[in-house]
N, C-alpha and C. Protein backbone atom coordinates (compact mmCIF):
# COMPACT_ATOMS: atom_id res chain seq x y z
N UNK A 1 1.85 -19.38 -16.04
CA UNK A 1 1.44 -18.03 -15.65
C UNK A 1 2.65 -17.29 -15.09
N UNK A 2 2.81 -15.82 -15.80
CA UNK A 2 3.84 -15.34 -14.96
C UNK A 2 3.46 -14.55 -13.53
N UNK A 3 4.74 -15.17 -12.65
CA UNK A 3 4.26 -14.57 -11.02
C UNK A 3 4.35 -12.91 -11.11
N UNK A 4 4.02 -12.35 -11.77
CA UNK A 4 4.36 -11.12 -11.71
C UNK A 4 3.32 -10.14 -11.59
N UNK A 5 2.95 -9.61 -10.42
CA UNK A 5 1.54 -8.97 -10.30
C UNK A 5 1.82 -7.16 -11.43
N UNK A 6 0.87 -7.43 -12.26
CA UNK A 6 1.05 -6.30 -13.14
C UNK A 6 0.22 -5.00 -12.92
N UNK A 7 -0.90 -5.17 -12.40
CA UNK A 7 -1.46 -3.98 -12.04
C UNK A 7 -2.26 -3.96 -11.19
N UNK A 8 -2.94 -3.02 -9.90
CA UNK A 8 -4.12 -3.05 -9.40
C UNK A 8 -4.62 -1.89 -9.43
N UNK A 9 -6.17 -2.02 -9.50
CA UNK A 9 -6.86 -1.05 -10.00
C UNK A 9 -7.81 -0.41 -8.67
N UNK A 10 -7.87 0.37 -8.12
CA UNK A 10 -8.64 1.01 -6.81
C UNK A 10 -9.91 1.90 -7.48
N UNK A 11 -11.22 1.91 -7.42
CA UNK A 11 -12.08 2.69 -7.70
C UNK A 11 -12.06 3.75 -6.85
N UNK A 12 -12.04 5.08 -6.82
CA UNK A 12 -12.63 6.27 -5.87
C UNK A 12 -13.72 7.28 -6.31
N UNK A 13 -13.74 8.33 -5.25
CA UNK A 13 -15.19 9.06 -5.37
C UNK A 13 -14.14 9.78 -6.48
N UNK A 14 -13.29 10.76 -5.71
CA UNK A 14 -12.57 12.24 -6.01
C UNK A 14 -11.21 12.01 -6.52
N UNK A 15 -11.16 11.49 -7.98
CA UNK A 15 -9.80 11.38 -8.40
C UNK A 15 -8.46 12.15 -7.79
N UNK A 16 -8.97 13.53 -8.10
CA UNK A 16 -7.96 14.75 -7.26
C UNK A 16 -7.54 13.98 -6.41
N UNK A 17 -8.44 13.97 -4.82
CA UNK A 17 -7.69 13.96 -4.00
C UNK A 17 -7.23 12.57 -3.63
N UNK A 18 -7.74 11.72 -4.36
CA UNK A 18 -6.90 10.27 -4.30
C UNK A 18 -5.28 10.27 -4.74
N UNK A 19 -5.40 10.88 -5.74
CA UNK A 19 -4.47 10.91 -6.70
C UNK A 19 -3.22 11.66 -5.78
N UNK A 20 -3.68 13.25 -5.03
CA UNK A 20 -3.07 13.75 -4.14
C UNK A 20 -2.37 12.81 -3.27
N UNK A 21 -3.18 11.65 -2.62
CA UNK A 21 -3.13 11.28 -1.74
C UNK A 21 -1.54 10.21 -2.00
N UNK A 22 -1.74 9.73 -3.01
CA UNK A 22 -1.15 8.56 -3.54
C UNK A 22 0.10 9.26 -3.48
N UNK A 23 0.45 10.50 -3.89
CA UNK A 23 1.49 11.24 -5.00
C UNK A 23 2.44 11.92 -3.60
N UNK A 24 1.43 12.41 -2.75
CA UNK A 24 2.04 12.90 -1.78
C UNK A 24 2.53 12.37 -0.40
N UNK A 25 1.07 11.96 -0.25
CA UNK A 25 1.38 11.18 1.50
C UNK A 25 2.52 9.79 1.19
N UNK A 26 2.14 8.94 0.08
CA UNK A 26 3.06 7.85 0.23
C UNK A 26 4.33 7.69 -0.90
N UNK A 27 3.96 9.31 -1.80
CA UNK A 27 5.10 9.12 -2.24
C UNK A 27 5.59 8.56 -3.43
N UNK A 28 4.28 8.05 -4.16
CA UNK A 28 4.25 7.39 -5.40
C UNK A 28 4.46 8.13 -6.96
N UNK A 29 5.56 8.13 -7.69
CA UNK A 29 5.37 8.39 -8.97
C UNK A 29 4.26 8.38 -10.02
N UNK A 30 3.43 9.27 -9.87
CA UNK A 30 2.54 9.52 -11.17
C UNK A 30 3.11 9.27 -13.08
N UNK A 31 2.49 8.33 -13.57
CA UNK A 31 2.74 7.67 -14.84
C UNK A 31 1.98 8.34 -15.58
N UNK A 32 0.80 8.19 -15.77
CA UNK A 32 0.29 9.09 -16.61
C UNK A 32 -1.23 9.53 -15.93
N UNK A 33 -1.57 10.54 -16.67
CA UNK A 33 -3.45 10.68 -16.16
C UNK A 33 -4.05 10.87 -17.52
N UNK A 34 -5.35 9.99 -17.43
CA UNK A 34 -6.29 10.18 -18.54
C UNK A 34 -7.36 11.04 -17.72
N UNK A 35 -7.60 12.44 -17.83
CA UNK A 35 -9.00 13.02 -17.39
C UNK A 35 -10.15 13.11 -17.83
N UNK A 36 -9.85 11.95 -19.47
CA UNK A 36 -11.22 11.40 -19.39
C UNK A 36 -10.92 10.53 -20.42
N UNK A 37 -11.83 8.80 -19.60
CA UNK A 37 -12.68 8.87 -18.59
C UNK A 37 -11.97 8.54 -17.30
N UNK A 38 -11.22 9.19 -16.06
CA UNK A 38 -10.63 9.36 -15.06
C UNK A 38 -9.70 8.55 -14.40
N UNK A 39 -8.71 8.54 -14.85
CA UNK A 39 -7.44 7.59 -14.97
C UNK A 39 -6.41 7.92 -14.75
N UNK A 40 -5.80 7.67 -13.42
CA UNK A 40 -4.56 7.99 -13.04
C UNK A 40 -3.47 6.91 -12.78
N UNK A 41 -2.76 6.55 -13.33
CA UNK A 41 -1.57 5.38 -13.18
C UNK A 41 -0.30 6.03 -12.07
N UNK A 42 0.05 5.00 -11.44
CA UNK A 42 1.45 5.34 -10.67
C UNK A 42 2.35 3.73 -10.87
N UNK A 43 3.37 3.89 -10.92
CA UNK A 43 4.40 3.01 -10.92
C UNK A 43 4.62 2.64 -9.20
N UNK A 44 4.62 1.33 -8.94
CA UNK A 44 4.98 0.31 -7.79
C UNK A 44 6.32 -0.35 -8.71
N UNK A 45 7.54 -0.30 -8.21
CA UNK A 45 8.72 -0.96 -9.22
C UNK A 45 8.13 -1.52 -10.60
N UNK A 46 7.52 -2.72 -10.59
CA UNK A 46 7.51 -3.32 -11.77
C UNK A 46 5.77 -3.40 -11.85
N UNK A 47 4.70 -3.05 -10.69
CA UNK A 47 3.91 -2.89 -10.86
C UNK A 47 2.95 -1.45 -10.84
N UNK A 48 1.63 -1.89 -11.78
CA UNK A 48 1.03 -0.66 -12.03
C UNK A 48 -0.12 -0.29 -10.95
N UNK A 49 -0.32 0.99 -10.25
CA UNK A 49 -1.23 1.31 -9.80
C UNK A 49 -2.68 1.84 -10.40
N UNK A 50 -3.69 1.54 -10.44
CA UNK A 50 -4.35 2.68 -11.56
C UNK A 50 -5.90 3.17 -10.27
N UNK A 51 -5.74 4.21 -10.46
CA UNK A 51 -6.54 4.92 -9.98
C UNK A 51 -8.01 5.07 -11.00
N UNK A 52 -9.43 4.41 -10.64
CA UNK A 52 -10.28 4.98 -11.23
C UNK A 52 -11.31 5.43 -10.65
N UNK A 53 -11.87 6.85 -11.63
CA UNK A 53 -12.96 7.68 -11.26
C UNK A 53 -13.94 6.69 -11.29
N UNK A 54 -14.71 6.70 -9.96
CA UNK A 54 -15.80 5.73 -10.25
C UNK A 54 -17.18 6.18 -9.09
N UNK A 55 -18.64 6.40 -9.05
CA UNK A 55 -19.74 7.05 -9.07
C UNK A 55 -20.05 6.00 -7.60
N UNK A 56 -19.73 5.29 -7.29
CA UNK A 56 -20.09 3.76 -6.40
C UNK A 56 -18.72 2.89 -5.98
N UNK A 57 -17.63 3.64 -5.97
CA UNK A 57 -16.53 2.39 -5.27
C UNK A 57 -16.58 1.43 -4.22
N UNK A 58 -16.43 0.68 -4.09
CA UNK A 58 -16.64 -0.55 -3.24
C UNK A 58 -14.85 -0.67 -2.50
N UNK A 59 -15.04 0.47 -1.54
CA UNK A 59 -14.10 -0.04 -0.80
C UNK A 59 -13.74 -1.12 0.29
N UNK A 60 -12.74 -1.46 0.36
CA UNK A 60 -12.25 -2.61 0.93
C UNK A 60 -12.21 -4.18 0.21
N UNK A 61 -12.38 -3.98 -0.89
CA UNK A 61 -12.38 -5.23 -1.73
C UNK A 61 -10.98 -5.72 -1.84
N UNK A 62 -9.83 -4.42 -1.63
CA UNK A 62 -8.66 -4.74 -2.25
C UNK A 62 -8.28 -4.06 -0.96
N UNK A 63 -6.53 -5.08 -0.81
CA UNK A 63 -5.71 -4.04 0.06
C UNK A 63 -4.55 -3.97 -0.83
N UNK A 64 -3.27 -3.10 -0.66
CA UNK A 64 -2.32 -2.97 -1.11
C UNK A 64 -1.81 -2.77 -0.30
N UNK A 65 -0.30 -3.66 -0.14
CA UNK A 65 0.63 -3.96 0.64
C UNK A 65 1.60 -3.64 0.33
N UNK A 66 2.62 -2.19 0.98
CA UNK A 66 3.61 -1.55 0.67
C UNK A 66 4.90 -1.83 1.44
N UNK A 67 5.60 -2.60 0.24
CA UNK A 67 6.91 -3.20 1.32
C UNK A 67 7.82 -1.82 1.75
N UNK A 68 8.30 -1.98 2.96
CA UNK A 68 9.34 -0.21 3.34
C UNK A 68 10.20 -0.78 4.15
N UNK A 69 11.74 -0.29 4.13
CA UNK A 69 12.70 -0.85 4.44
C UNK A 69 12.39 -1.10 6.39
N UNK A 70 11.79 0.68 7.02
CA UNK A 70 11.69 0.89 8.33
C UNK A 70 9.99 0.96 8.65
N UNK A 71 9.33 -0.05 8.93
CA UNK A 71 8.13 0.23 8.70
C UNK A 71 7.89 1.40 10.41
N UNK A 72 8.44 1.40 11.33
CA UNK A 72 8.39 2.31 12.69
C UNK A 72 8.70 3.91 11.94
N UNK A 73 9.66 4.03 10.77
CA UNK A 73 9.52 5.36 10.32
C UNK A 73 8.62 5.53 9.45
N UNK A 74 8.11 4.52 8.57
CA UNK A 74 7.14 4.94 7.59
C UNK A 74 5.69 5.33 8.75
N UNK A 75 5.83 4.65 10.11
CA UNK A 75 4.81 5.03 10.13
C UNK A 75 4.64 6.26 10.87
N UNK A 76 5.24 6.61 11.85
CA UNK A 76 5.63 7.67 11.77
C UNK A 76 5.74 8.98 11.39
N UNK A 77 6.35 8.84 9.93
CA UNK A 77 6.33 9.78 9.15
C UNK A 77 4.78 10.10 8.45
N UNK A 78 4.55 9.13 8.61
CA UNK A 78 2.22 8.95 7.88
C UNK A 78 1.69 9.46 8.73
N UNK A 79 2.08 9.42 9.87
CA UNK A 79 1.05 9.48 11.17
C UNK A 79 1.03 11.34 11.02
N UNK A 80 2.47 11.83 11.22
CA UNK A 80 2.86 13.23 11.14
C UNK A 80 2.28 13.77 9.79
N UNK A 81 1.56 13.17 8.54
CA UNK A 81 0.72 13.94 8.18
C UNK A 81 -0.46 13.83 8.01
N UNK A 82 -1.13 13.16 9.11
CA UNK A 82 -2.39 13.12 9.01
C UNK A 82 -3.18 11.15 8.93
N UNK A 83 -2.22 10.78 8.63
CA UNK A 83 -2.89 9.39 8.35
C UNK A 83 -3.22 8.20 9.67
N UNK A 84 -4.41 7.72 9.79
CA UNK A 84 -4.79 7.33 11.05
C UNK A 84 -4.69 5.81 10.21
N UNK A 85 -4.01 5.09 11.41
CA UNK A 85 -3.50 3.55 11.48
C UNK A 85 -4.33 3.20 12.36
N UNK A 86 -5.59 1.77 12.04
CA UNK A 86 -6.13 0.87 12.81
C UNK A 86 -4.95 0.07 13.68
N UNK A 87 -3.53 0.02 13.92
CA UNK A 87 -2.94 -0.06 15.12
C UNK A 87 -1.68 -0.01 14.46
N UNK A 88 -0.74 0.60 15.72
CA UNK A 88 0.82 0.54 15.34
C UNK A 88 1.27 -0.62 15.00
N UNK A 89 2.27 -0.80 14.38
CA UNK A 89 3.07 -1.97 13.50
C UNK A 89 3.14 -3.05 14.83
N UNK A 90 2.98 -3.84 13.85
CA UNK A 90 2.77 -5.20 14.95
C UNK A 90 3.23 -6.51 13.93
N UNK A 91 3.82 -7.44 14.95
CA UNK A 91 4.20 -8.83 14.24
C UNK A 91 3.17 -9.59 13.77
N UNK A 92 3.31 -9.93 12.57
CA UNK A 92 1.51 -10.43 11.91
C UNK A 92 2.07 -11.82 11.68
N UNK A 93 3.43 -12.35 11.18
CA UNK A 93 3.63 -13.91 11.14
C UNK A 93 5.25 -14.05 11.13
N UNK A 94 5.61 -15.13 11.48
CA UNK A 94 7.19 -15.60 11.66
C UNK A 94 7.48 -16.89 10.73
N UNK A 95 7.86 -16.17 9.64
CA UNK A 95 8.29 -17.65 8.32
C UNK A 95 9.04 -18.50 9.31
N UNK A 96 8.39 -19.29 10.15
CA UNK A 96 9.75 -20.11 10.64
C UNK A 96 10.29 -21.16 9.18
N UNK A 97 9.46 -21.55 8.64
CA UNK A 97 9.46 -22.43 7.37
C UNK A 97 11.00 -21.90 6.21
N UNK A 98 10.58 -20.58 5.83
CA UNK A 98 11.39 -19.48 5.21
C UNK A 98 10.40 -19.95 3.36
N UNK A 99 8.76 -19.99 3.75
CA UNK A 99 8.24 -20.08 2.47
C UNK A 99 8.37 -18.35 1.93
N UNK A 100 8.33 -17.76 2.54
CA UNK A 100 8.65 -16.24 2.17
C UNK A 100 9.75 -15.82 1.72
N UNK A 101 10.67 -16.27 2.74
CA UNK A 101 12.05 -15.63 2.82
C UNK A 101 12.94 -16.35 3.49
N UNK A 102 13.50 -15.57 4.24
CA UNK A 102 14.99 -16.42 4.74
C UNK A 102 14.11 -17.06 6.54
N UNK A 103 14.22 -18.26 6.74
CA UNK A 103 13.82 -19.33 7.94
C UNK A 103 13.84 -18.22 9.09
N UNK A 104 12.40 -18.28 9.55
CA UNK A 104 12.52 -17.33 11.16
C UNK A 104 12.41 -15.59 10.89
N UNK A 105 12.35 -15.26 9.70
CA UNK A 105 11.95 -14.19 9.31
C UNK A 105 10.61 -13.64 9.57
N UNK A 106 10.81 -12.38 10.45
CA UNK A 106 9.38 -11.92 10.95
C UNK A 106 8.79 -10.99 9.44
N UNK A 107 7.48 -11.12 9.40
CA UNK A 107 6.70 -9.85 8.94
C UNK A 107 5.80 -8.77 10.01
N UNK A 108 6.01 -7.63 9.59
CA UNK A 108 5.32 -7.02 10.51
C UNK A 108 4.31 -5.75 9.74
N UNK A 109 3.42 -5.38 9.84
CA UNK A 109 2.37 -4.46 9.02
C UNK A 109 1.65 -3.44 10.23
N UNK A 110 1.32 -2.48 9.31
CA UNK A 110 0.64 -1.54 9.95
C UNK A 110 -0.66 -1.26 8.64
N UNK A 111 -2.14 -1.04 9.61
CA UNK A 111 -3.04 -0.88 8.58
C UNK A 111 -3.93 0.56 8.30
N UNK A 112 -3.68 0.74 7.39
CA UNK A 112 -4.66 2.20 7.47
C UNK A 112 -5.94 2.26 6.29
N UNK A 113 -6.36 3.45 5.35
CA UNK A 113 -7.04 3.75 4.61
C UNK A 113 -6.90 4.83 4.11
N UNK A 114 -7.23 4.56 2.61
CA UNK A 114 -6.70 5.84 1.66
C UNK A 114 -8.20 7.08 1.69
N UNK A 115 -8.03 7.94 1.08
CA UNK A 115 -9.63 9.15 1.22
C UNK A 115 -10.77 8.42 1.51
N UNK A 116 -10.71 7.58 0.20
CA UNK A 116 -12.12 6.33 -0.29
C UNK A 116 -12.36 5.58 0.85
N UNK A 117 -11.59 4.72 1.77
CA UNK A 117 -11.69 4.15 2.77
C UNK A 117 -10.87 2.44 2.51
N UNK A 118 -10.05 2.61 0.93
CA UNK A 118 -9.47 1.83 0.34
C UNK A 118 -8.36 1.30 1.62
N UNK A 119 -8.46 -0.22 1.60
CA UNK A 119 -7.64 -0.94 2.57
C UNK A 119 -5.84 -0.60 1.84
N UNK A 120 -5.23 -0.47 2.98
CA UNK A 120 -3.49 -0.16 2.64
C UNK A 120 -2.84 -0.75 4.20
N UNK A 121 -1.76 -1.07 3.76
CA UNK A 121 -0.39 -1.65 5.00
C UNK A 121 0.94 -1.00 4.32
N UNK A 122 1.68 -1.06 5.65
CA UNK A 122 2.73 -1.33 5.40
C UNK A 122 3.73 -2.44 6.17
N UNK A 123 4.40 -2.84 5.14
CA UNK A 123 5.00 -4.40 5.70
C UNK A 123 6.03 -3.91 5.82
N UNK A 124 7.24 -4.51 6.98
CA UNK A 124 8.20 -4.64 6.50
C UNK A 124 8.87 -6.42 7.44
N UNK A 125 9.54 -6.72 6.32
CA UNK A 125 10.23 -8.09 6.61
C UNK A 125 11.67 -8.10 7.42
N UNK A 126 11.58 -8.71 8.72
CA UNK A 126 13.00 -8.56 9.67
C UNK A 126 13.49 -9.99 9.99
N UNK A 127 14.72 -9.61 10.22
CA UNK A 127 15.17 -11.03 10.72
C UNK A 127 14.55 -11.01 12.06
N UNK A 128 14.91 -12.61 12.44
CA UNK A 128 14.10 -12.91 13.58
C UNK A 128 14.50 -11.96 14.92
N UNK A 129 13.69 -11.55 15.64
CA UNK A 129 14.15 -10.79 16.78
C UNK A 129 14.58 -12.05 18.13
N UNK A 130 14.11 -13.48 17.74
CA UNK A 130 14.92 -14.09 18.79
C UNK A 130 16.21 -14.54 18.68
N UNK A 131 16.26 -13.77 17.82
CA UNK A 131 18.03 -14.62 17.02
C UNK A 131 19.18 -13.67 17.96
């Protein structure tokens, strides 16, 4: 199997303003839109986002985890337009192992929600702060 996550798919009420949401607040490249039947793609580097129109979305099934170099400015900068974080960036685990990354490497995330109520973070990976 290749490790390569290729697409995830988010159901919403209001394509528009998902789509808004995606394009503007975080910044994502729009790939293509089918407006029917309600299909909006965005590019994640090598993976696909797809936005679908859907009558019943079941949010919170999925989160998407957005790696960012400064996660204190990404959030920040979210907060300043509007986007409410279930708590400021916080240390969530310490690879002491280095199964992630490099040995003693912190992760740290911040969690919010897109229009729909779709689960989102942002991560970012630091060297150890006891170093």
């Amino acid at each position: 199997m290749n490790e390569h996550l290729h697409q995830i798919a988010l159901g919403v009420t209001d394509l528009q303003a998902a789509a808004d949401f995606y394009s503007t607040v975080l910044n994502l490249q729009e790939v293509k839109r089918f407006e029917s039947p309600g299909l909006v793609f965005f590019t994640l580097s090598e993976t696909r986002l797809l936005l679908e129109q859907a009558a019943d979305p079941r949010p919170g099934s999925s989160v998407l985890y957005f790696e960012v170099d400064s996660i204190d400015e990404q959030y920040r900068r979210l907060s300043s337009v509007g986007v409410t974080f279930s708590s400021p960036p916080h240390l969530i685990h310490v690879d002491s192992a280095g199964d992630f990354g490099a040995p003693g490497s912190e992760e740290w995330m911040a969690f919010f929600t897109d229009p729909d109520g779709n689960h989102l973070a942002i991560v970012e990976r630091r060297p150890s702060s006891s170093a």
